[in-house]
N, C-alpha and C. Protein backbone atom coordinates (compact mmCIF):
# COMPACT_ATOMS: atom_id res chain seq x y z
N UNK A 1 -54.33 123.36 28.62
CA UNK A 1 -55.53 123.51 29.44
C UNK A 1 -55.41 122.57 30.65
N UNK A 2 -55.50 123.03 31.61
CA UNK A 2 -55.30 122.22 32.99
C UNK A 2 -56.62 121.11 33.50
N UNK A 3 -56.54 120.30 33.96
CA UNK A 3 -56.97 119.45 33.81
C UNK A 3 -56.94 118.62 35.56
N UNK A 4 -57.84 118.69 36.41
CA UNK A 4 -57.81 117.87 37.24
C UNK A 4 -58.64 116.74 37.43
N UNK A 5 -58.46 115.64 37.81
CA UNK A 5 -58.50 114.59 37.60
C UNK A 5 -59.17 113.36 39.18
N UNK A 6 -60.14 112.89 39.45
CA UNK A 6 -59.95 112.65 41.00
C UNK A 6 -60.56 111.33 40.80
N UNK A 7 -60.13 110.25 40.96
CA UNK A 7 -60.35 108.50 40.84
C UNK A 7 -60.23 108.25 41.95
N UNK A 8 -61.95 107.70 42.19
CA UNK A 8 -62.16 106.77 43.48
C UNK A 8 -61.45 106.96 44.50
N UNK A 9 -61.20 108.21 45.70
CA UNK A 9 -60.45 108.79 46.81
C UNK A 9 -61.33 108.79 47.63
N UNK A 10 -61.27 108.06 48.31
CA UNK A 10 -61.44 107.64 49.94
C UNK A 10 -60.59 107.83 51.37
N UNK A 11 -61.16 108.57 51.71
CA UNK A 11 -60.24 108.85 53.48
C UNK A 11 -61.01 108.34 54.67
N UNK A 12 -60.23 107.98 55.46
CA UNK A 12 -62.02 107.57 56.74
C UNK A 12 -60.55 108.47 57.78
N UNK A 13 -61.09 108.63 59.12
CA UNK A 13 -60.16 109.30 60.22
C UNK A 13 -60.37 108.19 61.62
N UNK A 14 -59.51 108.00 62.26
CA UNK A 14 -59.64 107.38 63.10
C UNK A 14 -60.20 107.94 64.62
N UNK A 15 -61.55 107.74 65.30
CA UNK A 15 -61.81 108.93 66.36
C UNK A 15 -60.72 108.21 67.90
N UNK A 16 -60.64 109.34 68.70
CA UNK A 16 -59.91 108.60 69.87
C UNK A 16 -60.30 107.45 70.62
N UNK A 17 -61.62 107.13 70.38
CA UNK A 17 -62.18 105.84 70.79
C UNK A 17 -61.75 104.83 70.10
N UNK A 18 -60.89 104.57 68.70
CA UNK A 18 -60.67 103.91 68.36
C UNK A 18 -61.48 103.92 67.36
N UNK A 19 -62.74 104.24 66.40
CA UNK A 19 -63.59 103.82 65.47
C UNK A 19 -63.29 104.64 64.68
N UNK A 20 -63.21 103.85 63.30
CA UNK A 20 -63.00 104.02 62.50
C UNK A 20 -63.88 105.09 61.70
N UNK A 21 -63.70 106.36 60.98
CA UNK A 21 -65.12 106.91 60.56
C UNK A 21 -64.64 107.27 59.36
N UNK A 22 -65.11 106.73 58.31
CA UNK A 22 -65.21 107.33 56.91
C UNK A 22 -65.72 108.13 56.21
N UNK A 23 -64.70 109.08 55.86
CA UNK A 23 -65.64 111.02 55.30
C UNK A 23 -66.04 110.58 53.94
N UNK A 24 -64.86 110.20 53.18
CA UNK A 24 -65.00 109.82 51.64
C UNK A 24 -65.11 108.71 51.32
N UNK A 25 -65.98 107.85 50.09
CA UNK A 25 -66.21 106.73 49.52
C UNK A 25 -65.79 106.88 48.36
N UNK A 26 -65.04 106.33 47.71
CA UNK A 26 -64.61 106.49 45.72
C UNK A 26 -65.17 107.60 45.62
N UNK A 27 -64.88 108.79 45.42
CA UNK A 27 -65.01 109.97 45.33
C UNK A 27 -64.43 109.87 43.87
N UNK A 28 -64.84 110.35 42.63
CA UNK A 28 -64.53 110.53 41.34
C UNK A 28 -65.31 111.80 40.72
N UNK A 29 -64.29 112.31 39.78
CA UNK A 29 -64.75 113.61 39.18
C UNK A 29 -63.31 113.73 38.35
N UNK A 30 -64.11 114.86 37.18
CA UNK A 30 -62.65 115.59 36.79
C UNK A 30 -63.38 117.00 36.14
N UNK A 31 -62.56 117.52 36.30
CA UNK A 31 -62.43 119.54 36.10
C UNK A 31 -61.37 119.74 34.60
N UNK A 32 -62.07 120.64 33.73
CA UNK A 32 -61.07 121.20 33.39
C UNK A 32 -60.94 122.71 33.23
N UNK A 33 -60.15 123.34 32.71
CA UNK A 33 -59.50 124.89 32.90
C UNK A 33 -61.03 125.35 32.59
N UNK A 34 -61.46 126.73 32.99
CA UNK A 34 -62.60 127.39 32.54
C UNK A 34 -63.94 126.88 33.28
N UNK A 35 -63.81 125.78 33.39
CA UNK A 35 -65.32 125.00 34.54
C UNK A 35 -65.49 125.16 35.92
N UNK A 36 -67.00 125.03 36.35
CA UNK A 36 -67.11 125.45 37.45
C UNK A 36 -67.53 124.59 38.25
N UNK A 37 -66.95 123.99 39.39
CA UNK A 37 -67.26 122.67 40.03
C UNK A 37 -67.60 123.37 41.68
N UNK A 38 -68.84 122.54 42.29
CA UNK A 38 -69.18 122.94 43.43
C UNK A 38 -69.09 122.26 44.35
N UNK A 39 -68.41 122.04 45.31
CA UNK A 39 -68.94 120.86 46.31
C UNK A 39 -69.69 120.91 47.36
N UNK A 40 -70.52 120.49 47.74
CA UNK A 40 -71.89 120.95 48.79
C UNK A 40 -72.21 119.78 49.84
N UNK A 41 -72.54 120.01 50.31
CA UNK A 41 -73.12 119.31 51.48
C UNK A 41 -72.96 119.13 52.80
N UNK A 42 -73.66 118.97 54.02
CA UNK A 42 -74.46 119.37 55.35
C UNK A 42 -72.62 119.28 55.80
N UNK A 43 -72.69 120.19 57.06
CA UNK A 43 -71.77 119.98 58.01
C UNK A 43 -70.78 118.62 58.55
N UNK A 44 -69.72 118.46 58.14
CA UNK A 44 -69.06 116.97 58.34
C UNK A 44 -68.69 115.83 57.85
N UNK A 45 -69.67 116.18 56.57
CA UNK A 45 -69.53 115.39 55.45
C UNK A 45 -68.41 114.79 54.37
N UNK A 46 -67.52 115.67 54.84
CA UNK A 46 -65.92 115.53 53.97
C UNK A 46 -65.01 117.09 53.22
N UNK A 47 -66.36 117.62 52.77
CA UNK A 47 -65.86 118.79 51.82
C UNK A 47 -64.29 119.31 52.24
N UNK A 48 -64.15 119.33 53.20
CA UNK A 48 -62.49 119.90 53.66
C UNK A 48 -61.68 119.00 53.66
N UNK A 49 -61.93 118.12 54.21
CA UNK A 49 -60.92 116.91 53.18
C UNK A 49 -60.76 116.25 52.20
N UNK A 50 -62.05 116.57 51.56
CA UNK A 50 -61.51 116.41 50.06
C UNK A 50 -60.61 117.71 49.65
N UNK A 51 -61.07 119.03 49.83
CA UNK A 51 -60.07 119.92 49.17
C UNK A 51 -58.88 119.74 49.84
N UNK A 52 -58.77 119.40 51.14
CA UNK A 52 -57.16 119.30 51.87
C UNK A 52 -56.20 118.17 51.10
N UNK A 53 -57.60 117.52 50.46
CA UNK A 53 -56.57 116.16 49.85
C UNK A 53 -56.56 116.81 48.48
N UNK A 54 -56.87 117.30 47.81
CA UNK A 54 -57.03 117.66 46.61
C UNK A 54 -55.62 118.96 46.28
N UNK A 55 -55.28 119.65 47.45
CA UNK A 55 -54.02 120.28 47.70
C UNK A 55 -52.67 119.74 48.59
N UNK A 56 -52.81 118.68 48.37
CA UNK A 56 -52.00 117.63 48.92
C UNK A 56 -51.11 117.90 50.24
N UNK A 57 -52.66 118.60 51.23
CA UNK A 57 -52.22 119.15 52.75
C UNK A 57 -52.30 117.25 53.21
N UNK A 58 -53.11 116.75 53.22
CA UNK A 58 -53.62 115.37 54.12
C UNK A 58 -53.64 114.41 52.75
N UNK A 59 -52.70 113.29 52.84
CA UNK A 59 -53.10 112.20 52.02
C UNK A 59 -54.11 111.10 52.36
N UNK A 60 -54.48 111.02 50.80
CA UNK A 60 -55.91 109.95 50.84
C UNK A 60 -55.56 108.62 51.34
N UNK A 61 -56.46 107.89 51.57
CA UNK A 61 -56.43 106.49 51.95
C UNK A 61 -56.14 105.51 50.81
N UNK A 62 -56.77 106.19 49.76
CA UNK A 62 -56.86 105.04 48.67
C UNK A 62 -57.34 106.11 47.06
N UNK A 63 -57.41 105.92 46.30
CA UNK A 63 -57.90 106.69 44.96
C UNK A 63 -56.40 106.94 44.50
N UNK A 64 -56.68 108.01 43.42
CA UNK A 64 -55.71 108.89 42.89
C UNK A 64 -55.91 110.21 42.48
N UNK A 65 -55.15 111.42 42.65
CA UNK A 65 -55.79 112.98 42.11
C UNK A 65 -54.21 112.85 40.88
N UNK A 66 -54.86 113.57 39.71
CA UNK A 66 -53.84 114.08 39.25
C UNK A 66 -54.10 115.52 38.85
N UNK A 67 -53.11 116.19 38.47
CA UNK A 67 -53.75 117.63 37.78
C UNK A 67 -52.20 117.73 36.55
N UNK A 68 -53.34 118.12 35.83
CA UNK A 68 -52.66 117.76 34.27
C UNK A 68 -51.36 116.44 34.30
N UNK A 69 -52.05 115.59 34.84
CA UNK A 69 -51.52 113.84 34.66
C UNK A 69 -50.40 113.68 35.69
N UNK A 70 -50.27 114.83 36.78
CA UNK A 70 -49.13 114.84 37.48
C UNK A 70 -49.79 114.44 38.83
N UNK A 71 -49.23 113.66 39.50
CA UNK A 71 -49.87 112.77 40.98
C UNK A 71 -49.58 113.55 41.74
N UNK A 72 -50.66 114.22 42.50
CA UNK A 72 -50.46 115.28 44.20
C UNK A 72 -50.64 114.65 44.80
N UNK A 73 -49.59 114.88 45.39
CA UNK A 73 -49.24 114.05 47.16
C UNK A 73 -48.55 114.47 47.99
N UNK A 74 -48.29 115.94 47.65
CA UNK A 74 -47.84 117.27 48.39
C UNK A 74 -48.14 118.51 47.99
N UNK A 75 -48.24 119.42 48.89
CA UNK A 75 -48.51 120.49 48.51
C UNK A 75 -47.92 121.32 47.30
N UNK A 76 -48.20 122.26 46.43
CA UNK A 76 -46.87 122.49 45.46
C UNK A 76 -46.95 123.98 44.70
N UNK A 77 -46.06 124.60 44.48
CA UNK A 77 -46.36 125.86 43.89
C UNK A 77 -46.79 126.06 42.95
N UNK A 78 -47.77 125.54 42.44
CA UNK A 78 -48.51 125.64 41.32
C UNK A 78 -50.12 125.69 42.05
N UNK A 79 -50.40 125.56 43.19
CA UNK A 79 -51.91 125.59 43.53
C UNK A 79 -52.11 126.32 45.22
N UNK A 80 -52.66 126.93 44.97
CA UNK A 80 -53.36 127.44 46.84
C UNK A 80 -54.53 126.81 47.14
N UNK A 81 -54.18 127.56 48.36
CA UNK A 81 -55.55 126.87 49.24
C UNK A 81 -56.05 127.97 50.33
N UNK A 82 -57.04 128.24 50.68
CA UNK A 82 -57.32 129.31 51.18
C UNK A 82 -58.23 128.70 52.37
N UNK A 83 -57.97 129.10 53.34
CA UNK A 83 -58.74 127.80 55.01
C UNK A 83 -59.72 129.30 55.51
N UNK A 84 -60.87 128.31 55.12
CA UNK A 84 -62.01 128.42 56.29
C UNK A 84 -62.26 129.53 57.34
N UNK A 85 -61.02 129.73 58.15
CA UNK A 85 -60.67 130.33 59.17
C UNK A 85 -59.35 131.08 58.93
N UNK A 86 -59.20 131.92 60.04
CA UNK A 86 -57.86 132.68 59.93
C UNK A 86 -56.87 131.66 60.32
N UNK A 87 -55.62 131.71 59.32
CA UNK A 87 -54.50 130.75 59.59
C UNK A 87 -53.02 131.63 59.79
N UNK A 88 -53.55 132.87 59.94
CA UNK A 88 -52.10 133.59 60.32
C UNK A 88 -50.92 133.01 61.59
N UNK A 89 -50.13 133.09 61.28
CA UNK A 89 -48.87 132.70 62.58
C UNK A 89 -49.39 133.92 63.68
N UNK A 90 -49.69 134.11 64.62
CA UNK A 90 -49.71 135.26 65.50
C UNK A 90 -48.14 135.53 66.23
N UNK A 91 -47.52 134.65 66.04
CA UNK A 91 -45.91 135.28 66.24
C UNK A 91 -45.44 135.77 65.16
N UNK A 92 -45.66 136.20 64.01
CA UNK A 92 -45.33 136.98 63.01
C UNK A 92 -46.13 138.27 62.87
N UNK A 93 -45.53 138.99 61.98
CA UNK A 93 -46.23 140.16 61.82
C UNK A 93 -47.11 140.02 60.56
N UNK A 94 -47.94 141.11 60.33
CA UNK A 94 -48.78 140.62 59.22
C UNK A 94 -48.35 140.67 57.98
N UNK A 95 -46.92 141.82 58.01
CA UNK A 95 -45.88 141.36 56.44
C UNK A 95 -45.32 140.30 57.02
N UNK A 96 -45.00 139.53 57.96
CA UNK A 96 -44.03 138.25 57.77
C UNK A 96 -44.97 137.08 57.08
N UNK A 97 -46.63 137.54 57.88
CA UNK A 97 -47.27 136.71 57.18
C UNK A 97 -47.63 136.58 56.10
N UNK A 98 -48.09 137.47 55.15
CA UNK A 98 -47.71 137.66 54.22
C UNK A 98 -47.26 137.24 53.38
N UNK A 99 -45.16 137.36 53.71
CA UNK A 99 -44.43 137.11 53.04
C UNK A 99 -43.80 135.49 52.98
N UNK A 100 -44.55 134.75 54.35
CA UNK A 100 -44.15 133.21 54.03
C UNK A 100 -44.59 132.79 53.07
N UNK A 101 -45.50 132.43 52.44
CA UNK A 101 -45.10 131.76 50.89
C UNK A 101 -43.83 131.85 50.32
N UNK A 102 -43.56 133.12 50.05
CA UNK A 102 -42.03 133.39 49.43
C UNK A 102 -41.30 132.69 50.08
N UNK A 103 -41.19 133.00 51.53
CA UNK A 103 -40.48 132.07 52.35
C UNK A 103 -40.21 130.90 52.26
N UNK A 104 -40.77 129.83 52.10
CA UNK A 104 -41.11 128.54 52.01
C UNK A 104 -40.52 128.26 50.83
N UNK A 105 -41.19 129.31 49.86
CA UNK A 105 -40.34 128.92 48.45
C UNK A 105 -38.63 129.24 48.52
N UNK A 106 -37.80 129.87 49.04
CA UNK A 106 -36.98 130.53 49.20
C UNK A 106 -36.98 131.40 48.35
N UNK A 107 -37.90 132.33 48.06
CA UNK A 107 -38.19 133.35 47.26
C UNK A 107 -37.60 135.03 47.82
N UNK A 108 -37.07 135.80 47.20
CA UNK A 108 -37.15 137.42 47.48
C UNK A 108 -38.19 137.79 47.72
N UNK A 109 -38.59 138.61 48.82
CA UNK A 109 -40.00 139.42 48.66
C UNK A 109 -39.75 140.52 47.65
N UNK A 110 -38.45 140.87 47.39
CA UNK A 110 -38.99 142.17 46.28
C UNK A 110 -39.27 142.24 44.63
């Protein structure tokens, strides 16, 4: 049964002015297989970087994620992530797009 795991993860981003701005504070939780976890709240607040950190697109500042006791700190073929917005390559076609995952993995498409 899979098992994710999220201890005290904190990110802040640095703005071009120089100031420091912090999305996440010890952020803690854990999930397991079959449960339904929500994350909510107003515009800006973090929610996308916690899941970006939680799919090990952007590393945290500080905490730890594991999923079933294994430390993410890169992305990995065992989890997706699905963005907000359209993330297609527009220099590809929509089978190339498609088919990058495989790609990446060095996978066959057939």
């Amino acid at each position: 049964m899979a098992t994710l795991e999220v201890q005290r993860v904190s990110k802040a981003f640095v703005t071009p002015a120089g100031q420091v701005m912090p999305v996440l504070k010890e952020i803690s939780f854990s999930a397991r297989s079959g449960e339904f976890l929500a994350i909510v709240g107003p515009s800006g607040c973090g929610k996308t970087s916690l899941l970006r950190i939680l799919d090990g697109l952007i590393a945290a500042d500080g905490g730890a994620i594991r999923l079933d006791g294994r430390a993410v700190a890169a992305p990995g073929p065992d989890r997706g992530f699905v963005f907000q917005s359209d993330s297609l390559l527009p220099w590809r076609t929509v089978s190339d797009n498609i088919g990058f995952g495989l790609e990446i993995q060095k996978r066959d498409r057939a």
